[in-house]
PDB file of N, CA and C in Angstrom:
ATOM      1  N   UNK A   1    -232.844 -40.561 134.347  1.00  0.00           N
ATOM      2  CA  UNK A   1    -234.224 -40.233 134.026  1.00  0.00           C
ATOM      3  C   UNK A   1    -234.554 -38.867 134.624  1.00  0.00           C
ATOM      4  N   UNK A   2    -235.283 -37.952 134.027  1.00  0.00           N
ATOM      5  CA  UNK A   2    -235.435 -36.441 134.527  1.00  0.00           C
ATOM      6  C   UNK A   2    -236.409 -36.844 135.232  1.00  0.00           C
ATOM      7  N   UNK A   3    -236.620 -35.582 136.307  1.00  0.00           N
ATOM      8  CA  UNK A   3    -237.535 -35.704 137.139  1.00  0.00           C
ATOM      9  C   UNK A   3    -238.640 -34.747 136.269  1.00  0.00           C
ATOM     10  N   UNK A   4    -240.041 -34.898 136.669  1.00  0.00           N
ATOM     11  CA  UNK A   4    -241.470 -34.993 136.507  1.00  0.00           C
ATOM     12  C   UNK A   4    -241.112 -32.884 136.748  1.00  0.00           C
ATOM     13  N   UNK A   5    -242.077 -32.122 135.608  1.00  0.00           N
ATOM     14  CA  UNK A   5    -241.737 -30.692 135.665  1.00  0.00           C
ATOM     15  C   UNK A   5    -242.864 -30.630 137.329  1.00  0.00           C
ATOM     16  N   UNK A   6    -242.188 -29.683 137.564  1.00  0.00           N
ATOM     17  CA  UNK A   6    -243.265 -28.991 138.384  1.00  0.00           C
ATOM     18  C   UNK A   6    -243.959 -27.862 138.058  1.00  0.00           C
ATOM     19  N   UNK A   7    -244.994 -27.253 138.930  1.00  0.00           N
ATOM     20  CA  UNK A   7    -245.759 -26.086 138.848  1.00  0.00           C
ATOM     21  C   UNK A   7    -244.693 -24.890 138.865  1.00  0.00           C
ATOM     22  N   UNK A   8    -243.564 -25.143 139.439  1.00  0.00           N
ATOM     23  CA  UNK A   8    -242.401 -23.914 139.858  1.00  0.00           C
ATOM     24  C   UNK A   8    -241.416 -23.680 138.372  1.00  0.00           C
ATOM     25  N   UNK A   9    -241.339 -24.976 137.782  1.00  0.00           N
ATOM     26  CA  UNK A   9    -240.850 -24.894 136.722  1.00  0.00           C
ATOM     27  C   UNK A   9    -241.000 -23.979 135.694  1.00  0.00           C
ATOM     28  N   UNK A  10    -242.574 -24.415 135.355  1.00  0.00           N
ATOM     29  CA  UNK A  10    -243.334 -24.002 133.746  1.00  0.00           C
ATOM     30  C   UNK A  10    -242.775 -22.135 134.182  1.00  0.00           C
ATOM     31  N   UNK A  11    -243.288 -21.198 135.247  1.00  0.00           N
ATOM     32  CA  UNK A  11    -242.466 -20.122 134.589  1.00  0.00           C
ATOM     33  C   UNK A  11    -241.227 -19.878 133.735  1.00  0.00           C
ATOM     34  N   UNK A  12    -240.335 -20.207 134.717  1.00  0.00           N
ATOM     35  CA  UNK A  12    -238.563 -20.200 134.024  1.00  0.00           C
ATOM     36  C   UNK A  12    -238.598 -20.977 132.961  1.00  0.00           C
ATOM     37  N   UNK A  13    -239.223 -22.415 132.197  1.00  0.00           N
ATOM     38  CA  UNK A  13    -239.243 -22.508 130.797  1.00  0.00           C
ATOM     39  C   UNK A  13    -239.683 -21.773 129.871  1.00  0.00           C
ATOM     40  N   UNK A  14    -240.762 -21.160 130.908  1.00  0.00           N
ATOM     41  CA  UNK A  14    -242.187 -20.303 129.588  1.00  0.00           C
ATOM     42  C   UNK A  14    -241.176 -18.942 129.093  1.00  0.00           C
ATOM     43  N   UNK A  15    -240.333 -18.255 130.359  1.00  0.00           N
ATOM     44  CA  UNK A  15    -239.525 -17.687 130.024  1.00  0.00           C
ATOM     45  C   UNK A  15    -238.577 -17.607 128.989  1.00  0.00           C
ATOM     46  N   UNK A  16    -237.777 -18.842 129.184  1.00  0.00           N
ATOM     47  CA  UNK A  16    -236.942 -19.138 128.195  1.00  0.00           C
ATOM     48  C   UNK A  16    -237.322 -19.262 127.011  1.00  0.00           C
ATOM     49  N   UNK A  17    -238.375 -20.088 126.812  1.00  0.00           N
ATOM     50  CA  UNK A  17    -238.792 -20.420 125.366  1.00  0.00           C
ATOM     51  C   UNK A  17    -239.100 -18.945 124.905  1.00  0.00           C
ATOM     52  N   UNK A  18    -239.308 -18.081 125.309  1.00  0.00           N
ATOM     53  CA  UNK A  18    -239.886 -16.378 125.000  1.00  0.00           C
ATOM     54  C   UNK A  18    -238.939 -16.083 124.220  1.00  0.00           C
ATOM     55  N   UNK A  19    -237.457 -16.218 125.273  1.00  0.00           N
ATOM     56  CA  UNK A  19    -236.112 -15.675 124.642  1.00  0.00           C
ATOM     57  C   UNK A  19    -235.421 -16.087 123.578  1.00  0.00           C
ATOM     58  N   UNK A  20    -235.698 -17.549 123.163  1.00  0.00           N
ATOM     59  CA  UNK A  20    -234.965 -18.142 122.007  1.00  0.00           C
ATOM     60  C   UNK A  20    -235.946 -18.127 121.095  1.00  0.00           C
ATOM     61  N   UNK A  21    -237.529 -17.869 121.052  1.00  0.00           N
ATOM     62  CA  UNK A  21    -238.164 -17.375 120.084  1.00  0.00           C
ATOM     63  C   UNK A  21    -237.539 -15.746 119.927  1.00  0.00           C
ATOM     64  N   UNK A  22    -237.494 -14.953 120.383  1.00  0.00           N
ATOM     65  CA  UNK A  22    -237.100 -13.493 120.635  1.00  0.00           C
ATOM     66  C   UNK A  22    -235.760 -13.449 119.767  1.00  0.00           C
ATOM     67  N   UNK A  23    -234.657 -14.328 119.897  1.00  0.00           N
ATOM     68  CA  UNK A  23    -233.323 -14.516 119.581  1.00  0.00           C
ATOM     69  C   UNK A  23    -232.741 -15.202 117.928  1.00  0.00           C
ATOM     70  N   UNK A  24    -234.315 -15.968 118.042  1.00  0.00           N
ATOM     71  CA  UNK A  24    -234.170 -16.727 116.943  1.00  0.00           C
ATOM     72  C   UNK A  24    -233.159 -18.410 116.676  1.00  0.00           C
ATOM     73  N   UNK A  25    -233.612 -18.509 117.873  1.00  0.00           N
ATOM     74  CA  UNK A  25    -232.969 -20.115 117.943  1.00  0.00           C
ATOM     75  C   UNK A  25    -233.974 -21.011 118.382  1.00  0.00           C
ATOM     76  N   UNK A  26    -234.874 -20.783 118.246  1.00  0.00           N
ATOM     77  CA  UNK A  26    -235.716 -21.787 117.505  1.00  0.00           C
ATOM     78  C   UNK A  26    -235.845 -22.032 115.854  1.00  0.00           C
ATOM     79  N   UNK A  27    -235.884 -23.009 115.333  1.00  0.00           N
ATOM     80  CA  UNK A  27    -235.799 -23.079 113.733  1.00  0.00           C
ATOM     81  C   UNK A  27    -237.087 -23.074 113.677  1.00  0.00           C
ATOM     82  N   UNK A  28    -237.049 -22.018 112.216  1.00  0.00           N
ATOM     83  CA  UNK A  28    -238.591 -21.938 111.929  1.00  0.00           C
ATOM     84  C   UNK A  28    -239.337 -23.373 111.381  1.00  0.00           C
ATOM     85  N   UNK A  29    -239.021 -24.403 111.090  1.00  0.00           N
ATOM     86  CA  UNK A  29    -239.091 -25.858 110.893  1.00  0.00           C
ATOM     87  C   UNK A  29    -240.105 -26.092 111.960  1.00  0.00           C
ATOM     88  N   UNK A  30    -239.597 -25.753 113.262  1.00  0.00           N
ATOM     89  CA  UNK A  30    -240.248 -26.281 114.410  1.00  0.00           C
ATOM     90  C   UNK A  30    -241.608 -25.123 115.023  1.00  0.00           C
ATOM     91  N   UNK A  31    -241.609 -24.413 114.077  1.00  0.00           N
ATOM     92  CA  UNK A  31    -242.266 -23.192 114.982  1.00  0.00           C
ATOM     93  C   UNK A  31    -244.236 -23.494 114.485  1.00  0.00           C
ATOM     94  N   UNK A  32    -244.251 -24.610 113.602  1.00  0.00           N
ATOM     95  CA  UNK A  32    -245.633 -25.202 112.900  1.00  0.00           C
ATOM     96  C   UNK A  32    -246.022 -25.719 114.811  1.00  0.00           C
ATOM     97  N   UNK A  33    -244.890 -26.671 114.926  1.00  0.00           N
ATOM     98  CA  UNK A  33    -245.434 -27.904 115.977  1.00  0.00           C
ATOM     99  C   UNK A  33    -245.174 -27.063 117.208  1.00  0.00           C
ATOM    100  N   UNK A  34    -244.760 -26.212 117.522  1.00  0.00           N
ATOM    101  CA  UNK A  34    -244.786 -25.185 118.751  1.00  0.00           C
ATOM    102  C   UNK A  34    -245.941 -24.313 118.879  1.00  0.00           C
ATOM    103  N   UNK A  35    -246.174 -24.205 117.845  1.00  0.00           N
ATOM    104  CA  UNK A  35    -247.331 -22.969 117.615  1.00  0.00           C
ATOM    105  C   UNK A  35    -248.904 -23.680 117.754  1.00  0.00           C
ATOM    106  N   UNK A  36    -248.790 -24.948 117.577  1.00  0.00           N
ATOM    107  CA  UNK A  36    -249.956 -25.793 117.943  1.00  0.00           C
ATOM    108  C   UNK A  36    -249.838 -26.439 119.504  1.00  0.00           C
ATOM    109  N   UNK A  37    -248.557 -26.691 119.743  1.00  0.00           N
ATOM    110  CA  UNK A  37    -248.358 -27.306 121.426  1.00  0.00           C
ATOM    111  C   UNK A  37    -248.801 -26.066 122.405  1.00  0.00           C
ATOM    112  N   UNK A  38    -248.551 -24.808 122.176  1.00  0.00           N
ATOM    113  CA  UNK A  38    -248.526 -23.816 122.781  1.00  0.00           C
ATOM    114  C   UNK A  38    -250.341 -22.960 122.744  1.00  0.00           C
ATOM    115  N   UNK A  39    -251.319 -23.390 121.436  1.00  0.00           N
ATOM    116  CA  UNK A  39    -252.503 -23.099 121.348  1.00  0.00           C
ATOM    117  C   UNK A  39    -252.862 -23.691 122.155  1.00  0.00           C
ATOM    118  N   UNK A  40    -253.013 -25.233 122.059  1.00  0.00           N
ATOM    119  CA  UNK A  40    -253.729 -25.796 123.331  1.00  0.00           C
ATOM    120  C   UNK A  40    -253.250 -25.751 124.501  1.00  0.00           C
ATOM    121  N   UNK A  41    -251.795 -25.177 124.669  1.00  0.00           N
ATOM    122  CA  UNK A  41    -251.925 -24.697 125.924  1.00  0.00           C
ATOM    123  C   UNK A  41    -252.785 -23.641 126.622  1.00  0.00           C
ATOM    124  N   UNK A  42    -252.981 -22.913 125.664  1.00  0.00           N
ATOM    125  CA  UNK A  42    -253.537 -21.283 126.184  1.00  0.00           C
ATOM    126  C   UNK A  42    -255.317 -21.994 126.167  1.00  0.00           C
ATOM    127  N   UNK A  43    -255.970 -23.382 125.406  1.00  0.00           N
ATOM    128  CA  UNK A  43    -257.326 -23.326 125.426  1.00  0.00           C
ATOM    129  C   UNK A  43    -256.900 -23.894 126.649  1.00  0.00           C
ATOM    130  N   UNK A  44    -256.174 -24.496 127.401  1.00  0.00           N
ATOM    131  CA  UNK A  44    -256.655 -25.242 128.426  1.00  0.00           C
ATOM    132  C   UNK A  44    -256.250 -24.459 129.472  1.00  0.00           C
ATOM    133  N   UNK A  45    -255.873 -23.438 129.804  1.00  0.00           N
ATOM    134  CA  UNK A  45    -255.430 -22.395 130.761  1.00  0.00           C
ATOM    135  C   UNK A  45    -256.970 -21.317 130.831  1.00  0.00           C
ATOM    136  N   UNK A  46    -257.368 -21.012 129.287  1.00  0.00           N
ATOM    137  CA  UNK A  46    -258.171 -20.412 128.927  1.00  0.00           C
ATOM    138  C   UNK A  46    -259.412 -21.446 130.045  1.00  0.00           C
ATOM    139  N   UNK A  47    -259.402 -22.366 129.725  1.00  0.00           N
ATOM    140  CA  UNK A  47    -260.571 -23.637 130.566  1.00  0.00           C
ATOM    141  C   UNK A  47    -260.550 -23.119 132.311  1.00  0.00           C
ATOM    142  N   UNK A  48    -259.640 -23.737 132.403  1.00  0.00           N
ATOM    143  CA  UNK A  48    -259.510 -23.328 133.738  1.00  0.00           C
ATOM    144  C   UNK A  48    -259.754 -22.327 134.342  1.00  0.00           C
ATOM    145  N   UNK A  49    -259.120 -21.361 133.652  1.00  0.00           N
ATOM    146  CA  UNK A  49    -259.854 -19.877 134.037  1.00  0.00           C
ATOM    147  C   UNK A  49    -260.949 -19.725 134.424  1.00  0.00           C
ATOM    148  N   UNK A  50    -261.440 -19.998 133.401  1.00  0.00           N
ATOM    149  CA  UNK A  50    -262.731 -20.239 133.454  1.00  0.00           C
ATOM    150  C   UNK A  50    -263.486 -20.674 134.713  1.00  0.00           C
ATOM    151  N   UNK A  51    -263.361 -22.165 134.745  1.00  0.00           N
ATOM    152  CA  UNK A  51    -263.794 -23.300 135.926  1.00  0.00           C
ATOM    153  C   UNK A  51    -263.583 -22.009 137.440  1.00  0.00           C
ATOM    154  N   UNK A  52    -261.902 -21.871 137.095  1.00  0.00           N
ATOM    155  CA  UNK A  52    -262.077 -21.151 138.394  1.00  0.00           C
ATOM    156  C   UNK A  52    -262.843 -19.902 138.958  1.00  0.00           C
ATOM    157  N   UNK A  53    -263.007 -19.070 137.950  1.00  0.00           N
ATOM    158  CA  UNK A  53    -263.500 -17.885 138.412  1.00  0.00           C
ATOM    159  C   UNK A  53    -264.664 -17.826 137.874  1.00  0.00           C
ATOM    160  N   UNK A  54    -265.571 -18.123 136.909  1.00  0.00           N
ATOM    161  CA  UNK A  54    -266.594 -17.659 136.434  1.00  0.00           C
ATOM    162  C   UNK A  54    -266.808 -16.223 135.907  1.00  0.00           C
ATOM    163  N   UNK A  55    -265.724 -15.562 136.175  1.00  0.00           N
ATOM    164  CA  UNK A  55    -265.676 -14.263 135.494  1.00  0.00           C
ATOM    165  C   UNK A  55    -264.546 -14.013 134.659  1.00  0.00           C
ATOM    166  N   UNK A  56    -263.767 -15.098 134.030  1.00  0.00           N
ATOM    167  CA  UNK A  56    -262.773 -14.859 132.781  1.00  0.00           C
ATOM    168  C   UNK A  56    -263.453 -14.810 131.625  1.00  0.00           C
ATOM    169  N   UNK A  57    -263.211 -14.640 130.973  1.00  0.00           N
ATOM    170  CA  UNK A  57    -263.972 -15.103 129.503  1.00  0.00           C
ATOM    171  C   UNK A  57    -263.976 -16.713 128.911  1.00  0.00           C
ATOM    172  N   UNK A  58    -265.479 -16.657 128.302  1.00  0.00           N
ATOM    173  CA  UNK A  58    -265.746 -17.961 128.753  1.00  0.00           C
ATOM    174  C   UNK A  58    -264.883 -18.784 127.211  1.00  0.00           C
ATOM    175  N   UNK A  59    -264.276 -19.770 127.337  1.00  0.00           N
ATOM    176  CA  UNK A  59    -263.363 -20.728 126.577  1.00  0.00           C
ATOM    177  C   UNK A  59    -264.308 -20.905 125.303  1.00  0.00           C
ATOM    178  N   UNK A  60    -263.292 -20.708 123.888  1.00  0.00           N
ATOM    179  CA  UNK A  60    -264.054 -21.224 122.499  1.00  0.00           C
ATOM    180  C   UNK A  60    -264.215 -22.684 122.421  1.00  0.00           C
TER     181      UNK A  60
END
């Protein structure tokens, strides 16, 4: 069973996933359901931002 990602992780994946989009080994098949996993990533980063600072721009 894998262990649980950590906070140290998500860089070096976010990385990677950069490079095999960049490389083209991701299949474009998959790039619908990436391209939506990866939006709500950015609204909920976008959120937080937010919460934390009060001076990011405020979340759609």
């Amino acid at each position: 069973m894998p262990l649980p990602l950590t906070r140290h992780d998500w860089p070096r994946l976010l990385d990677e996933l950069v490079v095999q989009l960049d490389t083209g080994r991701i299949y474009n098949r998959d790039l619908d359901v990436l391209f939506v996993a990866l939006a709500a990533a950015d609204v909920a980063l976008t959120r937080r931002m937010y919460i934390r600072s009060r001076n990011a721009p405020h979340p759609r």
